[in-house]
Protein backbone atom coordinates (compact mmCIF):
# COMPACT_ATOMS: atom_id res chain seq x y z
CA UNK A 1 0.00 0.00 0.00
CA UNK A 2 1.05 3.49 -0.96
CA UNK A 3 2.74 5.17 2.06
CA UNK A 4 0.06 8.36 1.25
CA UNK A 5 -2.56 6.16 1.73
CA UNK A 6 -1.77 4.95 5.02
CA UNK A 7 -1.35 8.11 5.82
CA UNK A 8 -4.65 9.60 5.01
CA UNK A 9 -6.12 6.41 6.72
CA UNK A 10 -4.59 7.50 9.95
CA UNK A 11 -6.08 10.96 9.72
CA UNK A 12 -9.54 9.93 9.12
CA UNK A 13 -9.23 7.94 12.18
CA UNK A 14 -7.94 11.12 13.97
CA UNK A 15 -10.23 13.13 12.15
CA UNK A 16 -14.03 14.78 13.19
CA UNK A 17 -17.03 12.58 11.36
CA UNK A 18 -17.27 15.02 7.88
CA UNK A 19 -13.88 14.99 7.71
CA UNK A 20 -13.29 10.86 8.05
CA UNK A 21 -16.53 10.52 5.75
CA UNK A 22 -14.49 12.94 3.10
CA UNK A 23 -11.49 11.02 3.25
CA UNK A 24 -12.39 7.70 3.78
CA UNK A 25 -14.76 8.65 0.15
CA UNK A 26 -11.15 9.85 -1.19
CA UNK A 27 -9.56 6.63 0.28
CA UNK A 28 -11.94 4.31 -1.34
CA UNK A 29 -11.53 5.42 -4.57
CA UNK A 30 -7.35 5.52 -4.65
CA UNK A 31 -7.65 1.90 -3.36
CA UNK A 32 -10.44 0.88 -6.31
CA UNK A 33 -7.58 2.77 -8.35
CA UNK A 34 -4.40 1.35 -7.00
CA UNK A 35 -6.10 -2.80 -6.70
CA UNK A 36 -7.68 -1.91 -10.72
CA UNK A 37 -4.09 -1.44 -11.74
C-alpha cells in the first residue's frame, strides 16, 4: 500500500465525522484505483 494512503487512513481515524466521511470517500476510490491497476 502506498505510504500516502496509510497516511490519510490515519487521519480519518484522527479526524471529526465530515472529515473521516471525506477522506475515507477519497480513500476508497485511490484503493479501487491502485487494486484496478
Amino acid at each position: 500500500m502506498p505510504l500516502h494512503l496509510l497516511f490519510i487512513y490515519v487521519l480519518s481515524l484522527m479526524g471529526n465525522e465530515r472529515c473521516r466521511y471525506l477522506q475515507t470517500f477519497v480513500m476508497t476510490r485511490q484503493l479501487k484505483r491502485y487494486f484496478k491497476s
